[in-house]
Protein backbone atom coordinates (compact mmCIF):
# COMPACT_ATOMS: atom_id res chain seq x y z
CA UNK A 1 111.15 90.50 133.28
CA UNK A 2 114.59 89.47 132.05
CA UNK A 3 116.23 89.86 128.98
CA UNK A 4 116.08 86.84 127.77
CA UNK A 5 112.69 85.97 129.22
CA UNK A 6 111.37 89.53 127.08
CA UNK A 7 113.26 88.69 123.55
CA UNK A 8 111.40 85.05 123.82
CA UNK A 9 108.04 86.32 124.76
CA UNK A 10 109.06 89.32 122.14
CA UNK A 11 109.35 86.27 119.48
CA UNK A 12 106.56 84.35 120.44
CA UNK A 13 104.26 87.23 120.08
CA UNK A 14 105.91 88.24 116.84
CA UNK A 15 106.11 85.26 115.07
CA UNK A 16 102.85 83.18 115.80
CA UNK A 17 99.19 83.47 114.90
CA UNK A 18 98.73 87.29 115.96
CA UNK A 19 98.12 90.53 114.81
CA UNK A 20 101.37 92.65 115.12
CA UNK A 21 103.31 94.45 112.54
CA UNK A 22 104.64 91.96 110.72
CA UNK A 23 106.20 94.02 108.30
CA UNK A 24 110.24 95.97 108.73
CA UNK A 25 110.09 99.12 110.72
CA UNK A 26 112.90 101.75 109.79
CA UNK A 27 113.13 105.23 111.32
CA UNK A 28 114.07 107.05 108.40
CA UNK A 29 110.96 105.97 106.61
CA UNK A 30 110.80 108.94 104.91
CA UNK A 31 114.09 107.63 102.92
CA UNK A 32 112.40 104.60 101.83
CA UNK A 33 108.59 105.26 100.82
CA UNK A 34 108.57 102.91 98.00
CA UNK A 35 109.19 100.13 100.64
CA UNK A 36 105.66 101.34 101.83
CA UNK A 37 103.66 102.73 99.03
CA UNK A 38 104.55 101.58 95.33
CA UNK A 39 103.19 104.70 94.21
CA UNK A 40 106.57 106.51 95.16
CA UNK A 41 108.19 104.15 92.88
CA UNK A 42 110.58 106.66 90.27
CA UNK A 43 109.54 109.79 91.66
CA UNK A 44 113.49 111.00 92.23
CA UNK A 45 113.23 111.56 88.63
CA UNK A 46 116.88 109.71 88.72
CA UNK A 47 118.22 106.14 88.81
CA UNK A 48 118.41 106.19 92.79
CA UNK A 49 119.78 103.21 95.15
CA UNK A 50 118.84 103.29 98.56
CA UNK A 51 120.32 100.76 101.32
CA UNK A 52 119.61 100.73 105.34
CA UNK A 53 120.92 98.74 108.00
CA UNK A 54 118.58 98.56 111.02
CA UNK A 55 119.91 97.16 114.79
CA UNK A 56 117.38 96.90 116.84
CA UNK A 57 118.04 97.17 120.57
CA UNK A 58 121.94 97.73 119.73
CA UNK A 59 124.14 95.47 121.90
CA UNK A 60 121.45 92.52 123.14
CA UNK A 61 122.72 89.57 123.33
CA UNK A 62 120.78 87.09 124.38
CA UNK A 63 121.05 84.28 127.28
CA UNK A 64 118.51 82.15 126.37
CA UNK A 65 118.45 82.91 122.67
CA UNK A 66 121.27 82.73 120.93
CA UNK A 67 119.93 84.60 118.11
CA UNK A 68 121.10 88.20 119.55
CA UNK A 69 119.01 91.39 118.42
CA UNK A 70 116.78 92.13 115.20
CA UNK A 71 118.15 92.77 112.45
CA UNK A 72 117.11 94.46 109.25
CA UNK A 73 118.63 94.90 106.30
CA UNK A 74 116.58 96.86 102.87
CA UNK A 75 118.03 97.87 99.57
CA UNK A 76 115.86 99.12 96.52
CA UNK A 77 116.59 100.99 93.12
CA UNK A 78 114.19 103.15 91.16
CA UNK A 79 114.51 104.83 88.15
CA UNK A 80 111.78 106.78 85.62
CA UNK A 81 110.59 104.38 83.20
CA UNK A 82 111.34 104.42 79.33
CA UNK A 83 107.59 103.04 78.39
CA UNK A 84 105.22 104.75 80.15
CA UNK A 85 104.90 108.07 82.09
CA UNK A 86 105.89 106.62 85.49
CA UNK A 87 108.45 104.28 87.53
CA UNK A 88 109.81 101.37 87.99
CA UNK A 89 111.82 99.96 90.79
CA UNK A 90 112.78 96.80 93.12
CA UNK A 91 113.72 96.39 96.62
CA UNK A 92 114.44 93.58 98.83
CA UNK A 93 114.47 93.03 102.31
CA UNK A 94 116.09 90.88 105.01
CA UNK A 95 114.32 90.87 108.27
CA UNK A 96 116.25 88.30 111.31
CA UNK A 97 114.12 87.99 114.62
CA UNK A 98 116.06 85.01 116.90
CA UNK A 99 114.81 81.89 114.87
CA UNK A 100 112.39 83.79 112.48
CA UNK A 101 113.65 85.16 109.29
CA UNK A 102 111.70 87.22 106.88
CA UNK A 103 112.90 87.87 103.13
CA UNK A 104 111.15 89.82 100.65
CA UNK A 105 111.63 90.41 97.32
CA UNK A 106 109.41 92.77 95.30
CA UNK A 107 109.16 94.52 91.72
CA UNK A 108 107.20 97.68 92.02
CA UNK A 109 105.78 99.96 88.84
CA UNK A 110 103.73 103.29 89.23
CA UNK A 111 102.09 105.94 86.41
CA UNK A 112 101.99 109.16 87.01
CA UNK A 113 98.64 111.28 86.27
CA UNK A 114 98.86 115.40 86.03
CA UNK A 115 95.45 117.00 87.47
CA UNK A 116 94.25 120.35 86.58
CA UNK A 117 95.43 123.08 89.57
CA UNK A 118 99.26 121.80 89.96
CA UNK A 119 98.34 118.49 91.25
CA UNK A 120 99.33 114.90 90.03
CA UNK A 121 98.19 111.47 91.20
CA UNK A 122 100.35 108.31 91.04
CA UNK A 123 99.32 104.81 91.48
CA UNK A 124 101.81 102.08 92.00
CA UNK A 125 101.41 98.64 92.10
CA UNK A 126 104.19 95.81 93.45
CA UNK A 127 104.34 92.08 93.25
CA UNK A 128 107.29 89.48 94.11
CA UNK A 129 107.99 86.72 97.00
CA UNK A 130 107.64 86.57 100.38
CA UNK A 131 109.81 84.21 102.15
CA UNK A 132 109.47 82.88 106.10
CA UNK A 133 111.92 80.64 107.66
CA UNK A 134 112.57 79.02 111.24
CA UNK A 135 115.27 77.79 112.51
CA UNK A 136 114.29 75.01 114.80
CA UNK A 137 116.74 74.66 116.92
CA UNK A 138 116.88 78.06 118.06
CA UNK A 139 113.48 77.92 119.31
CA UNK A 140 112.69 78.09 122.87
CA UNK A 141 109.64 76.20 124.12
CA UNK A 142 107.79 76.73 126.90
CA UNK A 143 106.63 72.99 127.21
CA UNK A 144 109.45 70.32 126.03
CA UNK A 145 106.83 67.84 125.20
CA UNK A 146 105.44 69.79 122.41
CA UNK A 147 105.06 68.27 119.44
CA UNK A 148 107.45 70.57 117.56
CA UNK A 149 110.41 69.81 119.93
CA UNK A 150 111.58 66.83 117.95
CA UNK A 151 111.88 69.31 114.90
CA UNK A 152 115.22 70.10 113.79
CA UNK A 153 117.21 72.37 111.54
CA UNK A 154 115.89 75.40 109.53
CA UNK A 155 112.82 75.16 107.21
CA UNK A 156 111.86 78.05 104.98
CA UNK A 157 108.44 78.91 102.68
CA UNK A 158 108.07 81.06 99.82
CA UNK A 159 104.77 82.58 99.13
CA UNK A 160 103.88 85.36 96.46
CA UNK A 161 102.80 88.90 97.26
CA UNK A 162 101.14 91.72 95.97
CA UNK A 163 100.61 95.38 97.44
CA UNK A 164 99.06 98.53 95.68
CA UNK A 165 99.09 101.95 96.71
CA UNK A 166 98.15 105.30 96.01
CA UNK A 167 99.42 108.97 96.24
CA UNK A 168 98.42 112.37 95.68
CA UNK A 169 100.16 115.89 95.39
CA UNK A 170 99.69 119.16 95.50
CA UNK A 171 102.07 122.10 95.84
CA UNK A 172 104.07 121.47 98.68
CA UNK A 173 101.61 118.66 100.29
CA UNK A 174 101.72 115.30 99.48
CA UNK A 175 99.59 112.14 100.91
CA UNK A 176 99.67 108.58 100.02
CA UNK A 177 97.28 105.13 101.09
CA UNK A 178 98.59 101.71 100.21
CA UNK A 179 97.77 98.15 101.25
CA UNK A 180 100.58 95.53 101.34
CA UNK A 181 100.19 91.72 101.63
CA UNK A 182 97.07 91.41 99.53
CA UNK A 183 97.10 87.55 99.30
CA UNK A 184 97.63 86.97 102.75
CA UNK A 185 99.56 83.74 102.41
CA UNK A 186 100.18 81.64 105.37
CA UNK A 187 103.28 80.03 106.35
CA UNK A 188 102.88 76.53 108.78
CA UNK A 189 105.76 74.98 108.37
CA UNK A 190 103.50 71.45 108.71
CA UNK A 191 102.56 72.53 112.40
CA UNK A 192 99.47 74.39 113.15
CA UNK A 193 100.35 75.45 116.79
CA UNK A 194 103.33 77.55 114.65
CA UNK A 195 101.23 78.67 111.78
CA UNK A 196 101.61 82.30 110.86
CA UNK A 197 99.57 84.16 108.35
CA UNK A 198 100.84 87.58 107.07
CA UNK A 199 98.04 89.67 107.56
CA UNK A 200 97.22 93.16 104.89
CA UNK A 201 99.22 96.20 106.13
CA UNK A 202 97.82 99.67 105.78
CA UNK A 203 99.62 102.38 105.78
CA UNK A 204 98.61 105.99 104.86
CA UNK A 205 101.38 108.73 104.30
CA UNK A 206 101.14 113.02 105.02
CA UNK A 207 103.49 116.09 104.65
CA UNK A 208 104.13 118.92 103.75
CA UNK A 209 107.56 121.02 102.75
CA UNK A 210 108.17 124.45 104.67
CA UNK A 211 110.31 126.40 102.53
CA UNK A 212 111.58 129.28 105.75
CA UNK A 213 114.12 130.47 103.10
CA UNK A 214 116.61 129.60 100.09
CA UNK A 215 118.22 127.55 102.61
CA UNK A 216 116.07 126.04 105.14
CA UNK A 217 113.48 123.68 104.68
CA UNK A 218 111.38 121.74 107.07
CA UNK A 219 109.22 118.67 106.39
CA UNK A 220 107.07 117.15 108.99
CA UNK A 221 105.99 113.59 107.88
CA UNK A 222 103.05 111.16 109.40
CA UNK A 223 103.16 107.49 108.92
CA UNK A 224 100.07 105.49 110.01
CA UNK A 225 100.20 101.97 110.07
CA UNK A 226 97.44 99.10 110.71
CA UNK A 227 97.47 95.77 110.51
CA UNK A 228 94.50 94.25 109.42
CA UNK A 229 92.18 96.95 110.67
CA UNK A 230 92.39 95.79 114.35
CA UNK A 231 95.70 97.39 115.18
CA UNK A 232 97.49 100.50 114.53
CA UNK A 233 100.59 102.52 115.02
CA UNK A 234 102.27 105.82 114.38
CA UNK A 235 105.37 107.70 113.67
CA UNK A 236 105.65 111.61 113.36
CA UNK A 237 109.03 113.03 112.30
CA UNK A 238 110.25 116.44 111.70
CA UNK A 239 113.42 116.73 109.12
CA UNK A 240 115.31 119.86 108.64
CA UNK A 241 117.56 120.48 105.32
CA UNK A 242 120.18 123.48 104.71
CA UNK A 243 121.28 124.21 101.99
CA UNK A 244 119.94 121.08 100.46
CA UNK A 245 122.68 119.17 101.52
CA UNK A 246 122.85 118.60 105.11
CA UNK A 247 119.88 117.71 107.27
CA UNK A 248 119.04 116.56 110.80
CA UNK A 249 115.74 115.61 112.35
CA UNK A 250 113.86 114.19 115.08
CA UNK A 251 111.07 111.36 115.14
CA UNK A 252 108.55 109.72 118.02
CA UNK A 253 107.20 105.83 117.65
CA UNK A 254 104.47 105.78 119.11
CA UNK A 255 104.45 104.09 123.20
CA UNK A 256 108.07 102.67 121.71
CA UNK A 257 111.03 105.51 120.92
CA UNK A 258 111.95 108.73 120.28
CA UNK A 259 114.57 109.50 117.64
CA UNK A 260 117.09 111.91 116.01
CA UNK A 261 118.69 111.84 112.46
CA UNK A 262 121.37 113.57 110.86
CA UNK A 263 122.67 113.29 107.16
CA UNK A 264 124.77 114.27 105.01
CA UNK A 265 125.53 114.58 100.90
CA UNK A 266 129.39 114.25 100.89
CA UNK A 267 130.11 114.28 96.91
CA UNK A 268 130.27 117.75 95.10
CA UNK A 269 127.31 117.07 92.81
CA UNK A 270 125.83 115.91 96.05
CA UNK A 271 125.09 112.28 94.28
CA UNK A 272 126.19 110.31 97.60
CA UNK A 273 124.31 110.74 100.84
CA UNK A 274 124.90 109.27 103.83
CA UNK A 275 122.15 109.24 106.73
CA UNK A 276 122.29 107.99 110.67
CA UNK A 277 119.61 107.31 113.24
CA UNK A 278 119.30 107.02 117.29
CA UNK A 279 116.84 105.61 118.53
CA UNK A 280 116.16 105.82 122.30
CA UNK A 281 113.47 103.51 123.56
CA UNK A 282 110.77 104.44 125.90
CA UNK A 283 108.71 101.30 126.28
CA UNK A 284 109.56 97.86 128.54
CA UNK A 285 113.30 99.18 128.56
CA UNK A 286 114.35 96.25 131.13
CA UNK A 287 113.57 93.54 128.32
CA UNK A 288 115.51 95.70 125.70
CA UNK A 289 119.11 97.17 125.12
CA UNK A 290 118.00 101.34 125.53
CA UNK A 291 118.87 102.23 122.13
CA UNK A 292 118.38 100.92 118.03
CA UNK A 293 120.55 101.85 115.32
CA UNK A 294 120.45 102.77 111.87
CA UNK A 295 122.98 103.78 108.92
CA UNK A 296 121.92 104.85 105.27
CA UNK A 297 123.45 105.08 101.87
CA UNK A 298 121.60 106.91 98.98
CA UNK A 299 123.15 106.68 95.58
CA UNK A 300 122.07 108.69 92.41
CA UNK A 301 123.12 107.23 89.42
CA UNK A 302 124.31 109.98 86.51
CA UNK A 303 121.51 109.86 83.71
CA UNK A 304 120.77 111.49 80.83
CA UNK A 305 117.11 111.64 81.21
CA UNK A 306 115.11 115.00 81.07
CA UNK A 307 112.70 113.49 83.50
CA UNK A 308 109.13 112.84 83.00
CA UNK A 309 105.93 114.72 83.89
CA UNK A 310 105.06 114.59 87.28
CA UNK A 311 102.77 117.52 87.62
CA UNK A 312 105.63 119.01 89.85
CA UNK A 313 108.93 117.72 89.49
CA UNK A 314 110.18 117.30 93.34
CA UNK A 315 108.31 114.86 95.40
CA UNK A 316 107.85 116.88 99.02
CA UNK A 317 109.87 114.38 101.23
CA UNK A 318 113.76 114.68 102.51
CA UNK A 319 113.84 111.57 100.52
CA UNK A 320 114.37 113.16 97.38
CA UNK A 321 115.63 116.46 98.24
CA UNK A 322 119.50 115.90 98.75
C-alpha cells in the first residue's frame, strides 16, 4: 500500500461512521490529564498553562492528499478555585486530519473530597463545544459519481459536549475513570453516506510514584482507552525525574509506537518546563512517515495562594512534579 493510498484509507476510516478513537492522542499524556479526566482539573495547586504540538508521521506529505500529516495542537490552564475546595480550568484543542478538522473547546471544574487514611477523591465535570469541519475539496472519492462530489468548499458543525470523570488517591497511588462525549452529537454535514457521530470515550487512569531516593523518582503510568465499549487501546509509560527538574522516559502504544521523552525545567524557580517526544512507529510503517513528533511548554504562573486541601498536596504524576 502506498502512501497516499494509506493516508486516504487512514481518513476514510477515521472520519466516517466507525468506531475508532475519535478523540487527540498525545504521548506525554501524563502532561495533560485534565484533557482526559476533568477530575485532574487544579490539582498543581498553581495557576498552570500547558501547550503541545503533536506531528504525526513527521515529514508525510501526501500525493494524493494535499492535506500533509495530522496535526494536533492542545493548550489548557488550571488554577485552584476561590469558591469551592477544588479546580477550575479550560483547554482547547485543534485536531487537522487531510480534509477533517476537529476543534474543541471545553470548561472543566472538579471538588476535591479528603477520606479518612490519607486518601482524597475528586470529581470533575467539563462542558463546552465540539466543532467538525470538512473541507470538500480535499476529499478523495473512491467513486466520482457520488453524490457528494458536486460539494464544494469547507462546511463546519458545532455541537455541545459534556464529559465527567472521576479520581482517587492514596499515598503515592493514584487512579482515575472518566467518560467524554456524553451527548454523542452527530455531525452530517446534509449527507448521510458522510455522517459521523462522536461516540463516548472511556478512559481509566493508574500510577504510582517510586521515590528510589531524594533525587530519583520513577512513575509508571497506564492509560486505557475505549470507545464506546467495543474498542480499546493502551499506553504504558515509564518517566524518570532527578532532582525534580530534569526527567526522561519511555512509552509503548499499543500495536502502533514505542516512545522516549526527555524534559527539562530551565528557569531557577523551575516555573518553565519544556518537554520533547519521539515517537517511532511499529505498525503499517509503508503507509506512514517512521516517526511522530511532539514539543511541550508548561508554565506556572506566580500566585499567592496557600493551596487548598487535597488530602495530599502533590498529585503522583510527572505532570505536576517539575
Amino acid at each position: 500500500m502506498s502512501r497516499a493510498v494509506g493516508f486516504a484509507f487512514f481518513f476514510l476510516l477515521f472520519a466516517f461512521n466507525v468506531k475508532a478513537q475519535q478523540d487527540a492522542q498525545f504521548t506525554q499524556y501524563m502532561f495533560n490529564p485534565m484533557y482526559y479526566n476533568s477530575a485532574f482539573t487544579g490539582l498543581a495547586n498553581a495557576n498552570t498553562l500547558t501547550a503541545i504540538h503533536r506531528s504525526q508521521w513527521f515529514g508525510y506529505d501526501g500525493t494524493i492528499n494535499p492535506g500533509g500529516a495530522p496535526t494536533t495542537q492542545f493548550i489548557s490552564y488550571s488554577t485552584v478555585s476561590k469558591w469551592w475546595n477544588g479546580g477550575m480550568g479550560v483547554h482547547l484543542v485543534n485536531d487537522n486530519l487531510g480534509p477533517s478538522n476537529n476543534l474543541e473547546l471545553k470548561f472543566s471544574g472538579s471538588y476535591y473530597i479528603s477520606i479518612p487514611g490519607d486518601a482524597s477523591l475528586s470529581i470533575g465535570v467539563n462542558a463546552g463545544i465540539f466543532s467538525s469541519g470538512l473541507d470538500f475539496d480535499e476529499l478523495v472519492l473512491v467513486d466520482p459519481s457520488d453524490d457528494i462530489a458536486n460539494l464544494t468548499g469547507k462546511e463546519s458543525q458545532i455541537r455541545p459536549d459534556i464529559g465527567i470523570g472521576i479520581l482517587y488517591r492514596k499515598g503515592n497511588f493514584f487512579g482515575g475513570l472518566s467518560t467524554n462525549h456524553l451527548l454523542q452529537p452527530e455531525f452530517d454535514f446534509g449527507q448521510d453516506q458522510i455522517a459521523n457521530q462522536l461516540i463516548r470515550h472511556y478512559y481509566l487512569t493508574a500510577g504510582y510514584d517510586y521515590a528510589f531516593s531524594p533525587q530519583i523518582t520513577i512513575t509508571p503510568t497506564l492509560l486505557l482507552k475505549s470507545v464506546g465499549f467495543d474498542s480499546y487501546s493502551w499506553d504504558l509509560s515509564v518517566v524518570g525525574r532527578y532532582n525534580d527538574q530534569l526527567w526522561a522516559g519511555v512509552s509503548y502504544r499499543q500495536s502502533e509506537s514505542a516512545s522516549v521523552m526527555i524534559g527539562y525545567s530551565i528557569l531557577k524557580d523551575r516555573s518553565l518546563a519544556l518537554g520533547y517526544a519521539l515517537d517511532i512507529v511499529l505498525a503499517d510503517r509503508d503507509s506512514k512517515e517512521p516517526t511522530s513528533q511532539e514539543i511541550m511548554l508548561i508554565y506556572k504562573f506566580p500566585t499567592k495562594s496557600n493551596g487548598i486541601n487535597l488530602g495530599r498536596n502533590i498529585i503522583r504524576t510527572p505532570r505536576y512534579r517539575y
